[in-house]
Protein backbone atom coordinates (compact mmCIF):
# COMPACT_ATOMS: atom_id res chain seq x y z
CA UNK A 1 68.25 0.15 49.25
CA UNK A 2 66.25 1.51 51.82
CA UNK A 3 66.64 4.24 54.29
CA UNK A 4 66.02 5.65 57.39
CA UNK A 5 64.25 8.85 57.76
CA UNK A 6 63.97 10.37 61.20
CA UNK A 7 62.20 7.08 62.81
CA UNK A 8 60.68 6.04 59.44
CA UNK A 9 61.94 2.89 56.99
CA UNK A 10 62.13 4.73 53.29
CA UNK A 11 62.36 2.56 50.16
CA UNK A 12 62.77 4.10 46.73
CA UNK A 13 59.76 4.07 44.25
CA UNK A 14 62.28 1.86 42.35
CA UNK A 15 62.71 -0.45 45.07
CA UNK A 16 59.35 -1.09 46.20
CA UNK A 17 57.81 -1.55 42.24
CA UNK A 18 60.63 -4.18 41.80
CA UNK A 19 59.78 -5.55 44.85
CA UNK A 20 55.55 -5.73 43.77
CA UNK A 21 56.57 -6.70 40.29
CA UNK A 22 58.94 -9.61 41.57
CA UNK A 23 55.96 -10.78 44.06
CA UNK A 24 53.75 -10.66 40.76
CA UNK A 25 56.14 -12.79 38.68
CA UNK A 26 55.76 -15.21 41.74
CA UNK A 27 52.28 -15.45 42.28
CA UNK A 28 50.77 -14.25 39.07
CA UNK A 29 53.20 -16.33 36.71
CA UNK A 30 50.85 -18.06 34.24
CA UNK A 31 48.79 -16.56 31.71
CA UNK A 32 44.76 -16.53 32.00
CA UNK A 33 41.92 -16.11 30.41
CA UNK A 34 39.90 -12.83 30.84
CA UNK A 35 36.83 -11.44 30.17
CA UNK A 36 37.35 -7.55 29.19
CA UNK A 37 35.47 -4.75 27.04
CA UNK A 38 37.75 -3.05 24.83
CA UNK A 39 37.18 0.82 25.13
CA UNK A 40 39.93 2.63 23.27
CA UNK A 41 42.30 0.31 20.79
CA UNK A 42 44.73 2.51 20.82
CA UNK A 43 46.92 1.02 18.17
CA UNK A 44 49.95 3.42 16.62
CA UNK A 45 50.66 2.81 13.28
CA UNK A 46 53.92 3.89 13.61
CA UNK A 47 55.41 1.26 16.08
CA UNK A 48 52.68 -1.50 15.03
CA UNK A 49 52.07 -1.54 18.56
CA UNK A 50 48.72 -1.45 20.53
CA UNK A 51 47.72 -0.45 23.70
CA UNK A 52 43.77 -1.03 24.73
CA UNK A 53 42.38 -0.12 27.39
CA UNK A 54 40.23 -2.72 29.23
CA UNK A 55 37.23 -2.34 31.01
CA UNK A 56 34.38 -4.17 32.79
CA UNK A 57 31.06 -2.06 33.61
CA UNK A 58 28.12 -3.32 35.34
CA UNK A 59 24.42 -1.22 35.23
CA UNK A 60 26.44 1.30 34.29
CA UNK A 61 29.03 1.82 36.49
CA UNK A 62 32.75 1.14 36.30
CA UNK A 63 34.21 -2.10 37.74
CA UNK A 64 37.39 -2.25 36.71
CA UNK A 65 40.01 -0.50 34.09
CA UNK A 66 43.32 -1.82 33.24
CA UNK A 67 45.78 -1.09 30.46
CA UNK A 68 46.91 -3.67 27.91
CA UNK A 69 49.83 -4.61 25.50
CA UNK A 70 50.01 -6.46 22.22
CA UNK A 71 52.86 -6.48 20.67
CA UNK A 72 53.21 -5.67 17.21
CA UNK A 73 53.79 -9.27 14.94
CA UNK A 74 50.88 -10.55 17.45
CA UNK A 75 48.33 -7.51 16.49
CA UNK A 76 48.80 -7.77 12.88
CA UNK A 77 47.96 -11.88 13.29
CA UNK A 78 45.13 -11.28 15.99
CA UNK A 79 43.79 -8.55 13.43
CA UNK A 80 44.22 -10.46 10.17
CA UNK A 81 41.94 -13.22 12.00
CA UNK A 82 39.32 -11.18 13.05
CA UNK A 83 39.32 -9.73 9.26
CA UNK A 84 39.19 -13.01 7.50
CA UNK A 85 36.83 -14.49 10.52
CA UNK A 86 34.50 -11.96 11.05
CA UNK A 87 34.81 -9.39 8.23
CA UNK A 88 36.28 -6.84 10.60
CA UNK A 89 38.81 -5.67 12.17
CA UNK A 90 39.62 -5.12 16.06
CA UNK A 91 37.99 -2.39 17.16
CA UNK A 92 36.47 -0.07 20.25
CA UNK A 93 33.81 -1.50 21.90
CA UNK A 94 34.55 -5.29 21.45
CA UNK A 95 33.74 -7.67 24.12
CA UNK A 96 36.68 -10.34 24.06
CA UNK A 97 37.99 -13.11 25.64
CA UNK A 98 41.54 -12.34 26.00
CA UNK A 99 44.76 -14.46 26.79
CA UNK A 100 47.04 -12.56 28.79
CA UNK A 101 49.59 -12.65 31.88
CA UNK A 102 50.23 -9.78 33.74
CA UNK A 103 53.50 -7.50 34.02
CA UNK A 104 54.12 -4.45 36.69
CA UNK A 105 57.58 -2.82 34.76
CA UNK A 106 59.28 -0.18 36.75
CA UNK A 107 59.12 2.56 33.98
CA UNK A 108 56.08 1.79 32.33
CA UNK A 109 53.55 0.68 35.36
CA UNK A 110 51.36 -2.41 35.52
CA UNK A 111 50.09 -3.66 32.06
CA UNK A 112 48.38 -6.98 30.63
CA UNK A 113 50.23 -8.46 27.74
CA UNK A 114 47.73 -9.90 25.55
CA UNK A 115 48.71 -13.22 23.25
CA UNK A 116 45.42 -14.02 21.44
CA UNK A 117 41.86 -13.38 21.40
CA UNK A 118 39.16 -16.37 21.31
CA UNK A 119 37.40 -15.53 18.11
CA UNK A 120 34.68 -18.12 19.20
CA UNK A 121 33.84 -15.99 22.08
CA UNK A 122 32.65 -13.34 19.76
CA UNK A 123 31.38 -15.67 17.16
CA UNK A 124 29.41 -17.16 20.83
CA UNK A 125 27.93 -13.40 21.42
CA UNK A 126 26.88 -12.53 17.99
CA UNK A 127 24.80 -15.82 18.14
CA UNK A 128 22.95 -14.87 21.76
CA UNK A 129 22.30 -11.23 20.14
CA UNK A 130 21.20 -12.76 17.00
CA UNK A 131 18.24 -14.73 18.76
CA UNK A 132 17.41 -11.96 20.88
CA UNK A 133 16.52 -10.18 17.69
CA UNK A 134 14.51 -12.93 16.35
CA UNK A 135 12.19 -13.31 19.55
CA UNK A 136 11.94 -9.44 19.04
CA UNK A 137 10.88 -9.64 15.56
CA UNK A 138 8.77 -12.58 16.71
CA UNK A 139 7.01 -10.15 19.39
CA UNK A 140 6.46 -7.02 17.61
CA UNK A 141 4.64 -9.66 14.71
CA UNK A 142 7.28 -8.46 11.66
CA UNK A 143 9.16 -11.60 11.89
CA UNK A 144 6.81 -13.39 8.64
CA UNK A 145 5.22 -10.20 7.43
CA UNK A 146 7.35 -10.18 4.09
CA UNK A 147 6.66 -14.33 3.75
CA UNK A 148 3.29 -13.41 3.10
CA UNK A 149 3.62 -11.28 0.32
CA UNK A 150 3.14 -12.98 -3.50
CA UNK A 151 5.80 -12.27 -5.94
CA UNK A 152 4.24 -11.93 -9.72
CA UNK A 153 4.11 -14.73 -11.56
CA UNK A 154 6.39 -13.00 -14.06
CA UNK A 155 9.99 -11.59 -11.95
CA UNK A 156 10.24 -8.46 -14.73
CA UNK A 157 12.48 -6.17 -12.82
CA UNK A 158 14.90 -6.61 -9.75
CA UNK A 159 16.57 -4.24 -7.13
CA UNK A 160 19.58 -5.81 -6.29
CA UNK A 161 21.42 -5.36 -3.25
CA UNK A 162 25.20 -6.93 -3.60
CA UNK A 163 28.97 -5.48 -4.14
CA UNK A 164 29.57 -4.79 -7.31
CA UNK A 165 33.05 -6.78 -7.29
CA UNK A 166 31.81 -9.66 -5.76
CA UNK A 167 31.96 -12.75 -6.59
CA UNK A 168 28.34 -13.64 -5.53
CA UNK A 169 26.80 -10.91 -7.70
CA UNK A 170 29.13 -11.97 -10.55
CA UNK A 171 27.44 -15.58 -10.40
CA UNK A 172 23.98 -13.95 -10.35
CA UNK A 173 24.34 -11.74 -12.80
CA UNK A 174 25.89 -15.17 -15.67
CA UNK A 175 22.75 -16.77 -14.83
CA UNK A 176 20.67 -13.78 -15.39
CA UNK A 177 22.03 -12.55 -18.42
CA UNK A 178 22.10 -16.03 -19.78
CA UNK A 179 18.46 -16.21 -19.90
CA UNK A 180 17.46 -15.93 -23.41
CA UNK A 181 13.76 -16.78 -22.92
CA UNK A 182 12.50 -14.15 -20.84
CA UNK A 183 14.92 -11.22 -20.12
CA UNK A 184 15.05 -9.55 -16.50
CA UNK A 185 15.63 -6.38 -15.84
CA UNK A 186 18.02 -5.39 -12.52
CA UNK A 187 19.27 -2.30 -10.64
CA UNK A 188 22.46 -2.93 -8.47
CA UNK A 189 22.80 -0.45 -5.32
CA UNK A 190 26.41 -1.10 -4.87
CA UNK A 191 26.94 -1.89 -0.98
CA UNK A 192 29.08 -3.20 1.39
CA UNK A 193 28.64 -6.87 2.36
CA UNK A 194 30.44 -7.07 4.86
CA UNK A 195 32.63 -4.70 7.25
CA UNK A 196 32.15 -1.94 10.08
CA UNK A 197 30.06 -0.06 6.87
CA UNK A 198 27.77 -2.73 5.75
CA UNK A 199 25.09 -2.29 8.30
CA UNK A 200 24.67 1.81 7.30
CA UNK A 201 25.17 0.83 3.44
CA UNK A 202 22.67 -1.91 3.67
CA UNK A 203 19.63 0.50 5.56
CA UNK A 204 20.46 3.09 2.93
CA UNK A 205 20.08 1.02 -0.21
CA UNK A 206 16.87 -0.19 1.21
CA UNK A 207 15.78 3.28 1.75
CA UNK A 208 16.63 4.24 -1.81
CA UNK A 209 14.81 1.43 -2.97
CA UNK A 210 11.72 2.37 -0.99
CA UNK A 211 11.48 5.57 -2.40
CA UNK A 212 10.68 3.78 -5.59
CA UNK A 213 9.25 0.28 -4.86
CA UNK A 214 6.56 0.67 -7.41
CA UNK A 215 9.12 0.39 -10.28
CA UNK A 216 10.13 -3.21 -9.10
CA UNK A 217 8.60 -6.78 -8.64
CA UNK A 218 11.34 -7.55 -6.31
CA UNK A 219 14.78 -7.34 -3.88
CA UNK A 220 17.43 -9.38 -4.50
CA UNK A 221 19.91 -9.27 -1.22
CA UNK A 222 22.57 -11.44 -2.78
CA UNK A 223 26.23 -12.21 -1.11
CA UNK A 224 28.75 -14.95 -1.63
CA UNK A 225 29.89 -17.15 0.99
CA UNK A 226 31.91 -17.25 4.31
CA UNK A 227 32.26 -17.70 7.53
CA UNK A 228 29.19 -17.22 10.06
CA UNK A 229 31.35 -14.70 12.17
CA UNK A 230 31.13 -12.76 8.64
CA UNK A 231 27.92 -12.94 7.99
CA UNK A 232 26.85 -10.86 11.17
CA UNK A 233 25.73 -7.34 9.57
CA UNK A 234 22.85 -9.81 8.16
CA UNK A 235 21.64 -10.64 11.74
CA UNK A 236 21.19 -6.62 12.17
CA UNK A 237 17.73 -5.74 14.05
CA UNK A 238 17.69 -3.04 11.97
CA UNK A 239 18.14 -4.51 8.46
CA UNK A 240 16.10 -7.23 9.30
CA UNK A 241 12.86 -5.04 10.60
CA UNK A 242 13.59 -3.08 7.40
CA UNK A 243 12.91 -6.21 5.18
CA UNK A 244 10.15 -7.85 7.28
CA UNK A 245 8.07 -4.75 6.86
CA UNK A 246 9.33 -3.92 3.13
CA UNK A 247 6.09 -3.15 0.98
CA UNK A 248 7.46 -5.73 -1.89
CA UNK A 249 9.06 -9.58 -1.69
CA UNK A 250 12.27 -9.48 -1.12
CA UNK A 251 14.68 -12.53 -1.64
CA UNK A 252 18.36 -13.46 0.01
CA UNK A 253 21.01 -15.56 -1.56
CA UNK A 254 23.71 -15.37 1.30
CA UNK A 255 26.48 -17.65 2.06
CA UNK A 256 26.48 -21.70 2.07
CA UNK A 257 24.16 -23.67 3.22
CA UNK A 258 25.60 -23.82 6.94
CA UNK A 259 24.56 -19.70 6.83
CA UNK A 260 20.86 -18.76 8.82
CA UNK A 261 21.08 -15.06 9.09
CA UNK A 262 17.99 -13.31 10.51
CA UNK A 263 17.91 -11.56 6.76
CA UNK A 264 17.44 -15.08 5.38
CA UNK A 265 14.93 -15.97 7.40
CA UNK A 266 12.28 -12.83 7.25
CA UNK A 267 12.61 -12.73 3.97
CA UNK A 268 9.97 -13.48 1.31
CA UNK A 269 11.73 -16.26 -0.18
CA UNK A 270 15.62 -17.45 0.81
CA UNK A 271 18.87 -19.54 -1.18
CA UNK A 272 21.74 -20.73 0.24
CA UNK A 273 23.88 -18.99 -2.72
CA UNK A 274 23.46 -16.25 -5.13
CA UNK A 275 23.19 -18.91 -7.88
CA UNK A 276 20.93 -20.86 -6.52
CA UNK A 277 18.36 -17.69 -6.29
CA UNK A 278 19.09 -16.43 -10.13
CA UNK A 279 18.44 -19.86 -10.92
CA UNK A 280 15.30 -19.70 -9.18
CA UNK A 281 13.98 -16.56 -10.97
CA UNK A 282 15.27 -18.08 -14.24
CA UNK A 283 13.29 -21.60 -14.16
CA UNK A 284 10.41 -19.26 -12.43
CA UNK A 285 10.17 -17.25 -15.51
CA UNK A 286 10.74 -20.08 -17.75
CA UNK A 287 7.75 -22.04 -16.57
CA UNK A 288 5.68 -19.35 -17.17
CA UNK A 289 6.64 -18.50 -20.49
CA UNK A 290 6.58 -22.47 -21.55
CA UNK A 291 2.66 -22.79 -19.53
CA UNK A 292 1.74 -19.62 -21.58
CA UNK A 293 2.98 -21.47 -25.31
CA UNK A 294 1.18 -24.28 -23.79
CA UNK A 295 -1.89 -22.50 -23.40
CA UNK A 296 -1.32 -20.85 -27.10
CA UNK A 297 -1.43 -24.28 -28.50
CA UNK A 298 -4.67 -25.49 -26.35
CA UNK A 299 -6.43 -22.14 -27.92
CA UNK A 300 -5.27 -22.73 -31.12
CA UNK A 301 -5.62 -26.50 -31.57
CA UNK A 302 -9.72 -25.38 -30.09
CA UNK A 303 -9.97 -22.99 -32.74
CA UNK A 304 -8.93 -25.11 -35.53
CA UNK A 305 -11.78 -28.05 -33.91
CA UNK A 306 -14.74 -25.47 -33.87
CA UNK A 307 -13.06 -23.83 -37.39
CA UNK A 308 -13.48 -27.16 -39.17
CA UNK A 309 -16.81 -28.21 -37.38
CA UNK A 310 -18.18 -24.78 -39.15
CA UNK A 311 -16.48 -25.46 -42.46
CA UNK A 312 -18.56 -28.96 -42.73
CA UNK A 313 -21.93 -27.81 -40.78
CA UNK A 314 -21.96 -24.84 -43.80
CA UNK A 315 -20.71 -27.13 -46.70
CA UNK A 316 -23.03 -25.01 -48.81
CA UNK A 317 -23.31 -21.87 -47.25
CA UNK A 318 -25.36 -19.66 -50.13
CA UNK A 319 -28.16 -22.27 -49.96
CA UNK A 320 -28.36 -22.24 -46.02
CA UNK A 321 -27.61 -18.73 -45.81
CA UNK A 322 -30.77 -18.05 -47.88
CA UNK A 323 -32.89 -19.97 -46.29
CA UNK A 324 -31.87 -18.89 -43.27
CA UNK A 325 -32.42 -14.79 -44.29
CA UNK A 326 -35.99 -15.94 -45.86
CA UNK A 327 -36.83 -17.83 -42.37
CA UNK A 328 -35.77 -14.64 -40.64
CA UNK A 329 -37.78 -11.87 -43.20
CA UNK A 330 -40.93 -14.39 -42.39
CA UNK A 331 -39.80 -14.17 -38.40
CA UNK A 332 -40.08 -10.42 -38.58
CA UNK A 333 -42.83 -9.90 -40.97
CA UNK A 334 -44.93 -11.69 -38.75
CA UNK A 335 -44.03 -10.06 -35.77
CA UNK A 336 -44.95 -6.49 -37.58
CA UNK A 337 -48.28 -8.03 -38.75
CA UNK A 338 -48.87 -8.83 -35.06
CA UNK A 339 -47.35 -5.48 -33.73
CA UNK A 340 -50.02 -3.85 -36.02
CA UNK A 341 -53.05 -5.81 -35.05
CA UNK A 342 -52.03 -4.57 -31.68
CA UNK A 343 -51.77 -1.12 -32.22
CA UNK A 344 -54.91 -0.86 -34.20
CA UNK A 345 -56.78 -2.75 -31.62
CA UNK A 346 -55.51 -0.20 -29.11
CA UNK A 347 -56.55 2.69 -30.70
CA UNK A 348 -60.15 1.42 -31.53
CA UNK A 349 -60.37 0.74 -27.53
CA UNK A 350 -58.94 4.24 -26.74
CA UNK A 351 -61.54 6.34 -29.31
CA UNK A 352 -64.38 4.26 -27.93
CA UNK A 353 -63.73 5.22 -24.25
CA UNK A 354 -62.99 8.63 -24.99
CA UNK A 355 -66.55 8.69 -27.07
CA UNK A 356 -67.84 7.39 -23.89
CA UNK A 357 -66.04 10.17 -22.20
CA UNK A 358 -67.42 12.53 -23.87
CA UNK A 359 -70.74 11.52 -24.00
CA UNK A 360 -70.83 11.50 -20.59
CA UNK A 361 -69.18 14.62 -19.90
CA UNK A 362 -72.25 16.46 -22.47
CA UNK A 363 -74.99 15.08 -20.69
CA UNK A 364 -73.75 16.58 -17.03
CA UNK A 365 -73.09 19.83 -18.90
CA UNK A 366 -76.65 19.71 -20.13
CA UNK A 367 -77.75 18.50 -16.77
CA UNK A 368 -75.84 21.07 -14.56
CA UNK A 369 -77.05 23.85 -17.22
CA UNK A 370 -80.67 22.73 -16.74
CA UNK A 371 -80.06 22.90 -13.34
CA UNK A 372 -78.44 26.19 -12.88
CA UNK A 373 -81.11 28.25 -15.51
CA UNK A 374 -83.84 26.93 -14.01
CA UNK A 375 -82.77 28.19 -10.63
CA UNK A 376 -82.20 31.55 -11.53
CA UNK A 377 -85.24 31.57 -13.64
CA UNK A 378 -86.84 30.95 -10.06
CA UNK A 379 -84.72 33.93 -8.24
CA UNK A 380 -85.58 36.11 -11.31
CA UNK A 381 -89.21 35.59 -10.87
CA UNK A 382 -89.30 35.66 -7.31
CA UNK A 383 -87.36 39.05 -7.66
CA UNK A 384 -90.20 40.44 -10.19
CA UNK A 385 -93.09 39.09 -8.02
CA UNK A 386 -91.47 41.48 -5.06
CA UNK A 387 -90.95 44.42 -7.12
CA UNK A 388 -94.34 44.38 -8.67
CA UNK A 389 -95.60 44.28 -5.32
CA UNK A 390 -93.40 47.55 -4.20
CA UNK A 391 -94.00 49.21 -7.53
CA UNK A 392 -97.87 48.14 -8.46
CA UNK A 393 -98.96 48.21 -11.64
CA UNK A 394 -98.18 50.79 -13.21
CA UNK A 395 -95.35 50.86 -15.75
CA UNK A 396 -91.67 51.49 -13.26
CA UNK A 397 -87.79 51.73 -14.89
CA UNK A 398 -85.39 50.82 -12.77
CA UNK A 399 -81.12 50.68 -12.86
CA UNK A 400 -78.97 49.17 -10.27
CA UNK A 401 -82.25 49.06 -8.59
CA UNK A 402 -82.41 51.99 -8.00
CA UNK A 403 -85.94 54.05 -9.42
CA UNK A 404 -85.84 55.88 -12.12
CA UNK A 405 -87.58 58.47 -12.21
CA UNK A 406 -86.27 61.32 -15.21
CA UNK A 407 -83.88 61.13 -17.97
CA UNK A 408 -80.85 62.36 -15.71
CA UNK A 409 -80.43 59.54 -13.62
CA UNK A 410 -79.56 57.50 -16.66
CA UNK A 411 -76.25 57.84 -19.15
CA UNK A 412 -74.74 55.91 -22.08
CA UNK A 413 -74.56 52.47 -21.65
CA UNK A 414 -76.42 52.04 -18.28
CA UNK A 415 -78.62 48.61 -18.40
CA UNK A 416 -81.99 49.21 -16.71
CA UNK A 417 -85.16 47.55 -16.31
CA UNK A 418 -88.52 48.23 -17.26
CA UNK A 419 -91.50 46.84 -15.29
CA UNK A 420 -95.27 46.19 -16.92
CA UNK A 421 -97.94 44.48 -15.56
CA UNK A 422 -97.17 41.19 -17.32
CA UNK A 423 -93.43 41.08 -17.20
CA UNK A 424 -90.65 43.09 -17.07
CA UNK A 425 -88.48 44.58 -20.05
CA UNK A 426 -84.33 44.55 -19.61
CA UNK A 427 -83.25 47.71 -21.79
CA UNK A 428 -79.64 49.12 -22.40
CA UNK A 429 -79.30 52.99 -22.94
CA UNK A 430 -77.69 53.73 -26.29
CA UNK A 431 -78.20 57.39 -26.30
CA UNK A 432 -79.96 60.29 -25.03
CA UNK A 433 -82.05 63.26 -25.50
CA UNK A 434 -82.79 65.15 -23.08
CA UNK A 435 -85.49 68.28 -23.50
CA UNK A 436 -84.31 71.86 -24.11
């Protein structure tokens, strides 16, 4: 009841929420559809109960923020179909399409009861982000880099990405092992396939793997079916740019046929199941090992052709086999008769034009002997004409022309001249003796 304060109309907080929740009973009776980011679950454990709180942001800011309500039994349904739809369960930061009606209670404020969630909605986002990531890939030129590396013609050892307890990797691993022709080596990197943990297990596998690519011909991503909500962590921008650039081919065997994850399609080479990839590498190997016997048999079936041609073209090998030595003695006798020829022709050439050589070489000896006497014959008699016209001619002794005229301007071993009338006389000192 209301009351009156001094000239004001008072209702009671009780009053006037009853009367707001009764007006929103009214006009806001039916349930709707809306459009709401979940920021904080808020689910207790204890109770079963859950109490999100709902948002709606635009270019950052806040638009709206509104608490919700699901009731226990609903949660655990609305959580069990997200797990078996998806692979995960409710969570913070989920953009849903929720079905709700709301409810102002007197004690515990204005709420939104929620009844479902459209899966489809989600399933409807993941496929908008999922081709945003391809024309990414697409842009940045990574989306067909791994497509156009060659695997080796023999798949020896494999890296393989899976769950140990799946199903998917139990397939691969029958077909693999079954192979008796050509056996195949593989490393699993247990990870999660699926889950809020898949994407982080999934980049750090392919990190481990990178560390050591050299030691393998190949990755083998390989996953059992389900639904394409599942599937999602392989539509990751980040798993997928990690495989487009990867340094070796790496294959996918994901899901069913319906399944066309981004990780499927920048891979090397890509199967709609994990069997239908072993099987792959199996016949792959096979071939190769069956073309190689092939080949075998074409070398040895050749040899056996030119062995028997031999066998009949030397029916009588001692017979050929001499002639054949005799023909080749004759061959190189010949040859050695020839080489000699040649080298004594050689040498005859060589003395005769070194005879020449020296022929010639004695007469301009002679010649430039001639020559040079004759011209100091002339100096030496022009020298003696000019003495004997300084000295006379009388009988002069000269050394380093330089007169002599006694016995002490000579010693031991001086050369000195002595001028006559009709010549002069060279003399060498031997001795001495001097008067007194």
């Amino acid at each position: 009841m209301s009351e009156i304060i001094g000239d004001k109309k008072v209702h009671s907080l009780y009053e006037f929420v009853s009367s707001v929740s009764r007006a929103i009973d009214k006009f806001y009776n039916k349930t709707y559809w809306i459009k709401a980011e979940i920021s904080k679950l808020n689910h207790f454990p204890k109770t079963g109960h859950c109490y999100p709180e709902l948002i709606e942001n635009h270019d950052g800011k806040q638009l709206a923020n509104i608490s919700g309500f699901i009731h226990r039994d609903d949660f655990q349904k609305l959580n069990q179909k997200f797990l078996e739809t998806t692979g995960e369960p409710i969570k913070d930061g989920m953009v849903v399409l929720i079905f709700a009606k709301v409810h102002l209670s007197t004690t515990r404020g204005l709420k939104i009861n929620i009844y479902d969630i459209d899966i489809n909605s989600i399933v409807g986002s993941q496929t908008m982000l999922k081709n945003l990531n391809i024309n990414k890939l697409k842009s940045e030129g990574l989306f067909a880099r791994n497509k156009q590396l060659k695997l080796p013609r023999l798949i020896k050892k494999l890296a393989v990405i899976s769950v140990e307890t799946g199903k998917g990797y139990a397939d691969f691993m029958t077909i693999i092992k079954a192979c008796e022709k050509f056996k195949v080596e593989t490393t699993l990197l247990n990870t999660a396939m699926v889950g809020s943990q898949s994407v982080a297990e999934i980049l750090s596998s392919l990190k481990a793997i990178l560390a050591r690519w050299k030691d393998f011909d190949a990755v083998c991503v390989v996953r059992g079916g389900g639904g394409e909500a599942s599937l999602q962590c392989f539509n990751d921008y980040e798993i997928a740019k990690n495989i487009a650039q990867f340094p070796i081919p790496v294959m996918a065997g994901i899901g069913h046929a319906t399944n066309d994850t981004i990780t499927e399609q920048v891979c090397c080479k890509s199967f709609v199941s994990p069997s239908e990839l072993a099987n792959y590498i199996v016949k792959n190997n096979t071939d190769e090992v069956n073309g190689f016997n092939i080949l075998i048999k074409k070398i040895a079936d050749r040899l056996a052709v030119v062995s028997n041609f031999h066998k009949e073209k030397f029916a009588n090998p001692t017979e050929k086999i001499k002639l054949k030595f005799n023909y080749a003695i004759k061959l190189k006798f010949n040859k050695l008769q020839q080489v000699q020829s040649n080298i004594a022709a050689l040498e005859k050439r060589n003395f005769m034009l070194k005879q020449q050589n020296v022929e010639l070489l004695k007469h301009k000896i002679i010649s430039l002997v001639r020559t040079n006497f004759a011209a100091k014959n002339q100096q030496l008699t022009e020298v003696i004409s000019k003495v004997m016209m300084i000295v006379g001619k009388q009988n002069k002794i000269f050394a380093d022309n330089k007169y002599v005229k006694c016995v002490k301007d000579l010693k031991q071993g001086d050369e000195f001249q002595i001028f006559m009338e009709d010549g002069v006389i060279m003399a060498h000192v031997d001795y001495i003796i001097r008067k007194g």
